[in-house]
C-alpha atoms as a PDB file:
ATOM      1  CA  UNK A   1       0.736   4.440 -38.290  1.00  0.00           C
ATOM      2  CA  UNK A   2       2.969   6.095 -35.173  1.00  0.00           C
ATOM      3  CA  UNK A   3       0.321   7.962 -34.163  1.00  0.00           C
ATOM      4  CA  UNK A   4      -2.097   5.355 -34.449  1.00  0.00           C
ATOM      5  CA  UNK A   5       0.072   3.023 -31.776  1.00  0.00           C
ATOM      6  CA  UNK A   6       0.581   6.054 -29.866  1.00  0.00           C
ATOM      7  CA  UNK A   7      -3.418   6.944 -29.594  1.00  0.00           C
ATOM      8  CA  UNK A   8      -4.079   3.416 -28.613  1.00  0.00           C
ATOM      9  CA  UNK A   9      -1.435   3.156 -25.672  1.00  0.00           C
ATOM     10  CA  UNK A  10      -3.276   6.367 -24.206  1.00  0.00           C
ATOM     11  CA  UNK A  11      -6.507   5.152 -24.741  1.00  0.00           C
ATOM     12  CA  UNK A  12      -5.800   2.188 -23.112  1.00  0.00           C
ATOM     13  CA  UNK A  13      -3.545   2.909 -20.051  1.00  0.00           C
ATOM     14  CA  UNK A  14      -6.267   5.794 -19.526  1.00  0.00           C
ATOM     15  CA  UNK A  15      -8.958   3.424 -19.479  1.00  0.00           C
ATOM     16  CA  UNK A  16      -6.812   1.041 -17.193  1.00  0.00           C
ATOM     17  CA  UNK A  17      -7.083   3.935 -14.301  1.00  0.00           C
ATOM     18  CA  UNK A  18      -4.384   4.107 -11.917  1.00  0.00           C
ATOM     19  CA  UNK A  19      -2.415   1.077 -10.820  1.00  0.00           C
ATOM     20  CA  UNK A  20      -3.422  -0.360  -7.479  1.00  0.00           C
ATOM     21  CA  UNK A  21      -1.029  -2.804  -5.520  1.00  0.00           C
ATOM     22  CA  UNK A  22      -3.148  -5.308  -3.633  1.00  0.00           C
ATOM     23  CA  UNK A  23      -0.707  -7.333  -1.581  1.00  0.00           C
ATOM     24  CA  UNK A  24       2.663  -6.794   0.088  1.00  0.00           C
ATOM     25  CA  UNK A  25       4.804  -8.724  -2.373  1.00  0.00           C
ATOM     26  CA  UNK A  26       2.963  -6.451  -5.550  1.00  0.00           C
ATOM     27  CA  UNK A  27       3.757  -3.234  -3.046  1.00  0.00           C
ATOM     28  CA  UNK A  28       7.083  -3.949  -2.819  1.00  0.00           C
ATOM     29  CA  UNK A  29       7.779  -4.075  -6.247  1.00  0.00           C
ATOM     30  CA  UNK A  30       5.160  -0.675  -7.337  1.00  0.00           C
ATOM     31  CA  UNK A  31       6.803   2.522  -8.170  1.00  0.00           C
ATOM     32  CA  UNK A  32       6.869   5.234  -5.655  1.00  0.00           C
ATOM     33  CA  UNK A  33       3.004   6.864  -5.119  1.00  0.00           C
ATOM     34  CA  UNK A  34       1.317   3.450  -6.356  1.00  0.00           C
ATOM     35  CA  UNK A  35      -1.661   3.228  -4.190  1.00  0.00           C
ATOM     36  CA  UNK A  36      -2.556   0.225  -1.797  1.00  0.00           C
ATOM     37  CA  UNK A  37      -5.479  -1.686  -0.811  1.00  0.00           C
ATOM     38  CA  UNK A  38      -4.144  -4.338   1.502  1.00  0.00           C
ATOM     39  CA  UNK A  39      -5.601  -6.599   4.176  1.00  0.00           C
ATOM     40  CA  UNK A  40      -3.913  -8.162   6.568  1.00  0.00           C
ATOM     41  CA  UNK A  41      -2.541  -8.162   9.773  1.00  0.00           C
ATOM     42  CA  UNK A  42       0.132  -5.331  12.345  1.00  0.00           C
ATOM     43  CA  UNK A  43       3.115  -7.733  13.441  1.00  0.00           C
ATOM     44  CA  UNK A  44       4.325  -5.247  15.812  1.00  0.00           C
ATOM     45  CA  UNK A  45       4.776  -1.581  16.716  1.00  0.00           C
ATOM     46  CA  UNK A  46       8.178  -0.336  15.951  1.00  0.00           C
ATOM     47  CA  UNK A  47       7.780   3.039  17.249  1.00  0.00           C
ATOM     48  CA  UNK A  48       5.128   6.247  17.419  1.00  0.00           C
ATOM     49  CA  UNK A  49       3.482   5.488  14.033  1.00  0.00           C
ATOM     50  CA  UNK A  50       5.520   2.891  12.528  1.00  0.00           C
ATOM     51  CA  UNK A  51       4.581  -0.505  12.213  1.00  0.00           C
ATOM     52  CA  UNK A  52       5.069  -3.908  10.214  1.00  0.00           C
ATOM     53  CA  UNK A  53       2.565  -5.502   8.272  1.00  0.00           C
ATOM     54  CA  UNK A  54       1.948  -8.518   7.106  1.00  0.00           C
ATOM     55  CA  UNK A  55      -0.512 -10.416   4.690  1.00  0.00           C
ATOM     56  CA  UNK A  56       0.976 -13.714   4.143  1.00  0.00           C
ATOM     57  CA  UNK A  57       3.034 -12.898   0.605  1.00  0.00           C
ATOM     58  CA  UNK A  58       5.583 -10.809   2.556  1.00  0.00           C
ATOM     59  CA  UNK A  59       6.190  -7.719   5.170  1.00  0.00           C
ATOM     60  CA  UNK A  60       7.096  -3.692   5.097  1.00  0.00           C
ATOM     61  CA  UNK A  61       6.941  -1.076   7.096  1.00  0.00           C
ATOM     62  CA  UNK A  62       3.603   1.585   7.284  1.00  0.00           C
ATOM     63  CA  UNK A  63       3.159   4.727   8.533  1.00  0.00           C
ATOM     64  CA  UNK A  64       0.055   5.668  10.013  1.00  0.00           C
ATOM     65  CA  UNK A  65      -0.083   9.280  10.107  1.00  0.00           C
ATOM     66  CA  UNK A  66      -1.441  12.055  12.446  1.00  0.00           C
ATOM     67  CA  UNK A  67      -3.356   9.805  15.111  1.00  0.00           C
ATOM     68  CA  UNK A  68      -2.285   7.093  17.509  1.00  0.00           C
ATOM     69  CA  UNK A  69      -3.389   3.473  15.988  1.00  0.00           C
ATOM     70  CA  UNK A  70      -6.311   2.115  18.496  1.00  0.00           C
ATOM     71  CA  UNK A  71      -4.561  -1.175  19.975  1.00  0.00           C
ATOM     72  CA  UNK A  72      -8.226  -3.232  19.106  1.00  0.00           C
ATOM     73  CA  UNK A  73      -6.282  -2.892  15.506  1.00  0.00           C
ATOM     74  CA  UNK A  74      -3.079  -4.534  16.546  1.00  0.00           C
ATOM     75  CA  UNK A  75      -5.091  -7.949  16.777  1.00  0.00           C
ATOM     76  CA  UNK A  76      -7.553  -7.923  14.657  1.00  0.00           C
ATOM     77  CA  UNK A  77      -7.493  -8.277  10.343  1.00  0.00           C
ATOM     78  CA  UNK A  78      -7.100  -4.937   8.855  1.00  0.00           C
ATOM     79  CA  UNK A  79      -8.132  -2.977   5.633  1.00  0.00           C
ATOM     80  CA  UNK A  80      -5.197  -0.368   5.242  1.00  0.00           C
ATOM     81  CA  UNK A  81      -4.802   1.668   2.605  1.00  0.00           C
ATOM     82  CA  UNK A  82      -2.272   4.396   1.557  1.00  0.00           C
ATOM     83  CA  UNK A  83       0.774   4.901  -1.146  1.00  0.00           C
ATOM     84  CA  UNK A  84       3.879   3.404  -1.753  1.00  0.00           C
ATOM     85  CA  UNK A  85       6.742   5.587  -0.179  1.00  0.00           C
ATOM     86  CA  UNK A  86      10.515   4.865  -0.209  1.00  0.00           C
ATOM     87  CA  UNK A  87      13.531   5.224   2.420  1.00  0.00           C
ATOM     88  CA  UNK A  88      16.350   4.033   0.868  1.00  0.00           C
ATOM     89  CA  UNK A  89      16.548   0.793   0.074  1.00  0.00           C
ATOM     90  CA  UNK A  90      13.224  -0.047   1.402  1.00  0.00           C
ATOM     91  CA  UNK A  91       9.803   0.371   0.376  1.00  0.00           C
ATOM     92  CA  UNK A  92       7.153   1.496   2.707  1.00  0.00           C
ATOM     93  CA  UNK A  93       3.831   2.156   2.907  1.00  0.00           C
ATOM     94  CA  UNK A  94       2.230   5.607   4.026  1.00  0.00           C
ATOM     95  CA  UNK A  95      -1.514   4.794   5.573  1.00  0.00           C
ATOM     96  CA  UNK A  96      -4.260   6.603   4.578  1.00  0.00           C
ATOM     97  CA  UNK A  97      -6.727   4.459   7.047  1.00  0.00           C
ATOM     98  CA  UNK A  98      -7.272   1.470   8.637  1.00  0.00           C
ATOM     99  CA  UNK A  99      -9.785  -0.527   9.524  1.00  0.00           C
ATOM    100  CA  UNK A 100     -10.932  -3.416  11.086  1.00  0.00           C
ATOM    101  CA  UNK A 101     -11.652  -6.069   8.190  1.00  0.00           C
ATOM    102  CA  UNK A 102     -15.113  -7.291   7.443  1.00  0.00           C
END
């Protein structure tokens, strides 16, 4: 009967694939590597690479890594996504890409 309640836990978190946090409120509250598919908008550059985000259910910090963020993106809706990274206290998000939303 154990194994039988064990099979059907795997069976069914495998067939639930890997969890995907869809706004900033969910991200803030995913385990470290959750993936991200967020839109929304940049609220301002904090420095080389770092940036806060917004999409209306809360803020955090990304990191868009290896390549300067065209400033067309820093007004415009965006499709970001990336994984869930911590510093501390805080949860971030590590960018994958961004685009301009559609």
């Amino acid at each position: 009967m154990v194994f039988l309640l064990l099979t059907c836990v795997f069976v069914t978190t495998a067939m639930a694939g890997h969890p995907v946090a869809k706004t900033v409120a969910e991200a803030k509250v995913s385990a470290v590597d959750t993936d991200v598919a967020l839109t929304g908008r940049f609220v301002k550059k904090i420095n080389d690479g770092s940036f806060l985000f917004s999409d209306g259910t809360g803020e955090l910090l990304v990191h868009v890594m290896g390549a300067e963020l065209d400033p067309s993106l820093m007004t415009a809706d965006v499709d970001l996504t990336g994984m869930v990274v911590q510093d501390f206290m805080y949860t971030e998000v590590r960018a994958e890409s961004v685009s301009v939303h559609n």
